[in-house]
Protein backbone atom coordinates (compact mmCIF):
# COMPACT_ATOMS: atom_id res chain seq x y z
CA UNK A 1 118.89 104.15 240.88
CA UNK A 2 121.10 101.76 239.18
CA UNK A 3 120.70 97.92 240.26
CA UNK A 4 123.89 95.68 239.55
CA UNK A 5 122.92 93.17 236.94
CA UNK A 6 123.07 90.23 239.26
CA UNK A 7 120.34 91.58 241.45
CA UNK A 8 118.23 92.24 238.52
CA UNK A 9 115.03 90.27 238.43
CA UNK A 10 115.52 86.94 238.05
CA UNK A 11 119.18 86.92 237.87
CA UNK A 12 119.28 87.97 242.05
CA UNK A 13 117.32 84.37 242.47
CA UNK A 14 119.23 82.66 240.22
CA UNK A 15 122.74 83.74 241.37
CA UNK A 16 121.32 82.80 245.06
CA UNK A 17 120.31 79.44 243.81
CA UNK A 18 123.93 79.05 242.88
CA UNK A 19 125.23 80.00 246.01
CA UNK A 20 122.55 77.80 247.87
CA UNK A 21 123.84 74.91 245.10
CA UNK A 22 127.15 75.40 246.32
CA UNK A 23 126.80 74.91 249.72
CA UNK A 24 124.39 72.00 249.61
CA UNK A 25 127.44 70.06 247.57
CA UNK A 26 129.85 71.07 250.05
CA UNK A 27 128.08 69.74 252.92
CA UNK A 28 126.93 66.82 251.46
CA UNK A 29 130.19 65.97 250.62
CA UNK A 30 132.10 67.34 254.36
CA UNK A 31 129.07 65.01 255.78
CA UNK A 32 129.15 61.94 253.50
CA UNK A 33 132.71 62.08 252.84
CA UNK A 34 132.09 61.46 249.06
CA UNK A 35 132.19 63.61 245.62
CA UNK A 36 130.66 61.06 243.59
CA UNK A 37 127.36 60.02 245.71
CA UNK A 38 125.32 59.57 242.27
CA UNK A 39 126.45 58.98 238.47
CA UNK A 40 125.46 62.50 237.79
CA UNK A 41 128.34 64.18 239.81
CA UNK A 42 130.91 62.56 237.48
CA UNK A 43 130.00 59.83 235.15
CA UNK A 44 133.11 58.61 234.58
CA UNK A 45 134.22 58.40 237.87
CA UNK A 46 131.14 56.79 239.01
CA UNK A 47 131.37 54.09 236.46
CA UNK A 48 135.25 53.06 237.62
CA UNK A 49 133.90 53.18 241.10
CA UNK A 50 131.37 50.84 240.58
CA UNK A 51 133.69 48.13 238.86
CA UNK A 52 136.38 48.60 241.62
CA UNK A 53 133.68 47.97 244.27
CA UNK A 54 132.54 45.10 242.29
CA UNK A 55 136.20 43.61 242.41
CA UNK A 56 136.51 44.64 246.50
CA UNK A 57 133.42 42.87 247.25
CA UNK A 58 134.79 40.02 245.11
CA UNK A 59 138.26 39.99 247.23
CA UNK A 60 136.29 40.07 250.35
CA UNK A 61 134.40 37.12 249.76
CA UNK A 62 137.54 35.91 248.58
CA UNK A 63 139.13 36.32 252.16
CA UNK A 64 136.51 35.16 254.24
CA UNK A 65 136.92 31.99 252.60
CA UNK A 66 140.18 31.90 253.03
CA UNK A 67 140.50 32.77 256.25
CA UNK A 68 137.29 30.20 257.53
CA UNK A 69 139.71 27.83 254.91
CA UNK A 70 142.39 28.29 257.03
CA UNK A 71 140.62 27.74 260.51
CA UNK A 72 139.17 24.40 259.47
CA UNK A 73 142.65 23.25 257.86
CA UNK A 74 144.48 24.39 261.12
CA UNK A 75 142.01 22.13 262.98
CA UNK A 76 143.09 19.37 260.64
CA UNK A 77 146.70 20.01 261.65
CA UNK A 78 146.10 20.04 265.33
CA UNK A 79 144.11 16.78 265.25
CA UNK A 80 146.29 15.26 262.88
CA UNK A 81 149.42 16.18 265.47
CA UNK A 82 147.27 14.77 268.26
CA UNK A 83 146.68 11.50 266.75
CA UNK A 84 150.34 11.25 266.10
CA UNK A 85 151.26 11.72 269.48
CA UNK A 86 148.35 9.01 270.39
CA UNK A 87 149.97 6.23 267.73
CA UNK A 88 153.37 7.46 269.88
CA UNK A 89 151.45 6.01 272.86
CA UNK A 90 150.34 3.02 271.22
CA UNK A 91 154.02 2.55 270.04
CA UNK A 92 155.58 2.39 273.36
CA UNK A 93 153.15 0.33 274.80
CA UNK A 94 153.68 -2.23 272.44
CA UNK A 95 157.69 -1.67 272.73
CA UNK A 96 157.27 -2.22 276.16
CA UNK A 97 154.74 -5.22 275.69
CA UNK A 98 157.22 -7.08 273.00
CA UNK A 99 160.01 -6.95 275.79
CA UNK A 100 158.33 -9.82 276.92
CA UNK A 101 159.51 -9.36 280.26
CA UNK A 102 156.32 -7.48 281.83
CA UNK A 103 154.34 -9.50 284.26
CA UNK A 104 150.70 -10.01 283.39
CA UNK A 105 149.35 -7.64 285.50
CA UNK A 106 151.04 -4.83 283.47
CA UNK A 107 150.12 -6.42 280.40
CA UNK A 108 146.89 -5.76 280.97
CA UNK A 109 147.56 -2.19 282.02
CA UNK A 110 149.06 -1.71 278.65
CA UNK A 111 146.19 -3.49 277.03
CA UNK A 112 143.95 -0.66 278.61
CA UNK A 113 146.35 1.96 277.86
CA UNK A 114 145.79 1.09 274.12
CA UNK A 115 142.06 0.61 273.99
CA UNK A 116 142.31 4.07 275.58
CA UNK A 117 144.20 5.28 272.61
CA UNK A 118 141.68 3.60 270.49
CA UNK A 119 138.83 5.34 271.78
CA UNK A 120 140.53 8.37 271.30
CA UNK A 121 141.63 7.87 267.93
CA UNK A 122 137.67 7.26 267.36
CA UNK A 123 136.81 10.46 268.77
CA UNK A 124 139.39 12.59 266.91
CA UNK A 125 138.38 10.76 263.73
CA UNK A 126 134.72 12.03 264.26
CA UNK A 127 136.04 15.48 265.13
CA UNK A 128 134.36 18.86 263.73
CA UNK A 129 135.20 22.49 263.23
CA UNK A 130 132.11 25.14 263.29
CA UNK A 131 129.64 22.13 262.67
CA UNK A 132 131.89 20.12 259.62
CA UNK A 133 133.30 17.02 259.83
CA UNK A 134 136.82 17.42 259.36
CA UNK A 135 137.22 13.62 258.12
CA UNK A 136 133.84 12.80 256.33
CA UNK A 137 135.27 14.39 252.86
CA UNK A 138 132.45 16.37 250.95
CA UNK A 139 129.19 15.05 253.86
CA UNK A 140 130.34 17.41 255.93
CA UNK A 141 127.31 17.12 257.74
CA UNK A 142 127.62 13.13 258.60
CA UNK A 143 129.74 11.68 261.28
CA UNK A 144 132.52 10.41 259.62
CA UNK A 145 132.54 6.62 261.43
CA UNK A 146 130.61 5.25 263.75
CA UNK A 147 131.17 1.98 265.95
CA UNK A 148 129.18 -1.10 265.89
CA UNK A 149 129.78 -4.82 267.74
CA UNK A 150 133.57 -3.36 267.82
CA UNK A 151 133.63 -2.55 263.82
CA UNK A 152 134.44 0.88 263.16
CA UNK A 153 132.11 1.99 259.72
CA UNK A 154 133.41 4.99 257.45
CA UNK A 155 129.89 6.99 256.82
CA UNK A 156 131.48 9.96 254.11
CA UNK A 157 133.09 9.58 250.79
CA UNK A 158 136.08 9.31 249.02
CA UNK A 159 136.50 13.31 247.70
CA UNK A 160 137.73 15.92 250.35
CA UNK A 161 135.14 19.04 250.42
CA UNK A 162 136.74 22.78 248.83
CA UNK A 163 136.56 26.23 248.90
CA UNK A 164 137.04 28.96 246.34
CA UNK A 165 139.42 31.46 247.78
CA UNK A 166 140.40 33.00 244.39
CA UNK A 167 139.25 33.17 240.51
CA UNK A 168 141.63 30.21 239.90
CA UNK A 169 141.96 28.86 243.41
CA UNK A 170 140.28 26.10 245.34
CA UNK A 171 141.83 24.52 248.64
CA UNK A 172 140.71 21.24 250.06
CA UNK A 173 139.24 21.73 253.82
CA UNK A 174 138.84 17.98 254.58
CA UNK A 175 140.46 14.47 254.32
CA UNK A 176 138.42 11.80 253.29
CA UNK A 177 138.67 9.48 256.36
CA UNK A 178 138.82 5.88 254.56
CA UNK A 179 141.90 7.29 253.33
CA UNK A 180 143.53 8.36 256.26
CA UNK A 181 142.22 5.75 258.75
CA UNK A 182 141.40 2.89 257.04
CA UNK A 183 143.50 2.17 253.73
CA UNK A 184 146.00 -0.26 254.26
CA UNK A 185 146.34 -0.93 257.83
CA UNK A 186 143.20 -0.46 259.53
CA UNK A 187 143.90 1.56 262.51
CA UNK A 188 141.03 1.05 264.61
CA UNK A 189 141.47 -2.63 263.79
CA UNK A 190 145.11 -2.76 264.25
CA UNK A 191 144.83 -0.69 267.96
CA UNK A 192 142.34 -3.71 268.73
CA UNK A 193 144.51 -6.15 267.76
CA UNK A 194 147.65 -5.18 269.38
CA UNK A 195 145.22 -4.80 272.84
CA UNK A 196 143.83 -8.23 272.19
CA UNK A 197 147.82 -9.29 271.80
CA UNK A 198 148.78 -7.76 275.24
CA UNK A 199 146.24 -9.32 277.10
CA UNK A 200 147.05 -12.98 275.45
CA UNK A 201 150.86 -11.69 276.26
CA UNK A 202 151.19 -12.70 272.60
CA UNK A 203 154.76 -11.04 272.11
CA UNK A 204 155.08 -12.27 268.34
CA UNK A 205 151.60 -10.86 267.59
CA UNK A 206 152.77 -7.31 269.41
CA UNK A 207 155.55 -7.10 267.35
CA UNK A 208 153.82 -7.46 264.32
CA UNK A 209 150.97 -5.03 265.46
CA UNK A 210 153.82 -2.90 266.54
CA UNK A 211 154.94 -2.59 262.85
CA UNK A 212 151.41 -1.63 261.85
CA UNK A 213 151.58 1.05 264.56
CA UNK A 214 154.28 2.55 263.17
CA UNK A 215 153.32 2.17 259.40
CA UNK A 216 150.03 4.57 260.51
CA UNK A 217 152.11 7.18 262.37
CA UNK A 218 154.23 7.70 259.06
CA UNK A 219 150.85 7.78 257.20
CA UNK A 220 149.45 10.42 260.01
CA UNK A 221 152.63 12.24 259.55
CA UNK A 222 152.66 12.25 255.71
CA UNK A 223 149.22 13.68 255.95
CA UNK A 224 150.35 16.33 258.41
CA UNK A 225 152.87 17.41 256.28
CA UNK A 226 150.49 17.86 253.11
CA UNK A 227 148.07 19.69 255.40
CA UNK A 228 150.83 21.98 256.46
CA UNK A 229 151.98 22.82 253.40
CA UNK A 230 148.13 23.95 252.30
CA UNK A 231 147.83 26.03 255.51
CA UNK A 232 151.02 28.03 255.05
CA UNK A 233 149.61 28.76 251.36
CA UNK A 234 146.72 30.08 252.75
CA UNK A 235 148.61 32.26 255.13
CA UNK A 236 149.99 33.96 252.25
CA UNK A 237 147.53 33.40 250.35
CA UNK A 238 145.48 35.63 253.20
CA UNK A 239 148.02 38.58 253.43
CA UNK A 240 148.08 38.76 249.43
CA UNK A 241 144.02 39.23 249.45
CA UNK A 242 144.29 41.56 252.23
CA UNK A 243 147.38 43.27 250.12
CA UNK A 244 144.89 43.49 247.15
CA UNK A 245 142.03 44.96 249.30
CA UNK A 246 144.32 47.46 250.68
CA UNK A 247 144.85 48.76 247.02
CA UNK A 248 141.70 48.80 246.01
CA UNK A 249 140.13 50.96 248.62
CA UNK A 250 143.02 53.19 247.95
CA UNK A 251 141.87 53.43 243.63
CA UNK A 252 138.21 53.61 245.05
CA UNK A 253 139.41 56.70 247.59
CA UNK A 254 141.11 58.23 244.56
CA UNK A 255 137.68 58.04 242.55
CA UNK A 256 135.07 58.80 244.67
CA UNK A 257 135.84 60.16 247.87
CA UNK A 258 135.58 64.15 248.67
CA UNK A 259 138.59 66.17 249.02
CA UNK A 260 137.49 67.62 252.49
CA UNK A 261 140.34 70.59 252.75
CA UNK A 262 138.40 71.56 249.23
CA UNK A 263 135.17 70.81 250.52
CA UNK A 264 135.69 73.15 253.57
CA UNK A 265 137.03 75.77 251.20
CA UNK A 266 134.32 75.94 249.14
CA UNK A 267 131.66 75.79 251.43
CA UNK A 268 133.84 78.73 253.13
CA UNK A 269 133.51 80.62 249.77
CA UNK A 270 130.17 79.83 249.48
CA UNK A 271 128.96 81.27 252.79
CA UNK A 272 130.90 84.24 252.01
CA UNK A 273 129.29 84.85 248.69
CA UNK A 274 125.31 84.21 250.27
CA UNK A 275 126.25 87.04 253.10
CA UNK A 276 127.82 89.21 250.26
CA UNK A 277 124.46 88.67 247.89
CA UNK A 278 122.32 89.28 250.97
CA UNK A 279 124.10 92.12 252.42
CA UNK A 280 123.97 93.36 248.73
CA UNK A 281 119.87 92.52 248.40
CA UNK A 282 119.24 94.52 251.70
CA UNK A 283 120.61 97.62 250.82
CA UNK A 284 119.14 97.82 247.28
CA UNK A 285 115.99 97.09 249.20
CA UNK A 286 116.84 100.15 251.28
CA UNK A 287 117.21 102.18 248.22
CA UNK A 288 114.39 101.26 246.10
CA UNK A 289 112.13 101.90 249.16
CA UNK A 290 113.82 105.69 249.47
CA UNK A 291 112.97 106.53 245.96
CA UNK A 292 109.80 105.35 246.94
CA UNK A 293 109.54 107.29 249.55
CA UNK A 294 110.70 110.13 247.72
């Protein structure tokens, strides 16, 4: 009987080892949804997907720390707009207070109204985002002032704290509080001043602490402004590492990932071939044990 050469000895295993080859790539690629799963599949491939992964994981620390950037320098812009609105307080009371026409009894309601507005300026200048002092500059870990025998003490330093969002971009994510609170008119000082001026229904001294109150709401507004202006660059900023990500995957995809329509195909081919060898194997079994047999 004549066997076909690929069922001949060895070459019967080996052509099944093929098949069996074949099908283990297929599925391992349907199931993993990668071609390149070691550097032995393609070399070359595997060595661009490893730097492209390299530069994705870069732009995703990159984003994170832009978008925790942006959370803590949104915070800044909501406190800063709420101490605005508190100097805008402090304002009117002393507009109303330098009318001069108030009768004690709501002088001293006004006096309260601003050592209210103190208090609160205190607390927003201590405020935090996830744990860091907003206005402590780099010891973001220290409570930025704290009160003593009615002297409010700035406890951080002079240099706001950053964060690398890019290779050649850092963003400030505090304000160094001495400069927002405390140069030139002191406003913790000048909010105790104009109270002490209401309750000695000192309308000269009102008016001049009234000018002081409105010299720190420009300042507060200036500094809202700048903080503004960094948070809408880190809204773009965002969407551009996002945009970057997005293009990325898509050069990884292209390198690494399995075609599955091929995949399928080829396992398809593959499990046709093994029941073609087998069917084949069987029936030269069949034959070799009729001449055998005789």
């Amino acid at each position: 009987m004549r066997v076909p050469n690929q069922l001949q000895g060895g070459g019967a295993l080996s052509h099944l080892d093929r098949i069996r080859s074949d099908l283990n790539r297929a599925n391992s690629e349907i199931s993993s949804g990668l071609r390149v799963q070691k550097p032995s599949d393609d070399p070359i491939a595997a060595a661009k997907g490893t730097l492209l992964q390299a530069r994705l994981d870069r732009l995703d620390h990159y984003r994170q720390a832009s978008e925790r950037s942006e959370a803590e320098v949104l915070a800044l812009e909501t406190t800063l707009d709420q101490l605005e609105k508190l100097m805008d307080v402090a304002a009117t009371s002393a507009a109303r207070g330098r009318s001069g026409v108030a009768p004690t009894v709501q002088f001293q309601a006004l006096a309260q109204e601003v050592d209210g507005v103190r208090d609160d300026v205190l607390r927003l200048a201590n405020s935090e985002h996830s744990g860091t002092s907003l206005f402590a500059g780099r010891q973001t870990t220290t409570q930025a002032f704290v009160e003593s025998a009615g002297v409010v003490t700035y406890q951080g330093d002079a240099l706001a704290a950053s964060a690398r969002i890019g290779d050649q971009a850092v963003v400030e994510t505090t304000i160094p509080g001495d400069g927002l609170f405390q140069t030139g008119s002191d406003v913790f000082q000048v909010l105790a001043d104009l109270r002490d001026a209401l309750v000695a229904e000192d309308v000269d001294r009102i008016g001049i602490e009234m000018q002081n109150v409105e010299q720190i709401t420009e300042r507060f507004t200036q500094f809202r402004s700048r903080v503004g202006n960094t948070l809408n660059a880190l809204s773009r900023h965002s969407v551009h590492l996002r945009s970057e990500e997005v293009l990325e995957r898509t050069a990884l995809s292209n390198e690494i990932d399995a075609d599955l329509v091929d995949a399928i195909s080829r396992l398809n081919s593959a499990n046709t071939a093994l029941e073609a060898t087998l069917g084949a194997g069987g029936r030269l079994l069949t034959a070799s044990l009729m001449d055998v047999l005789g």
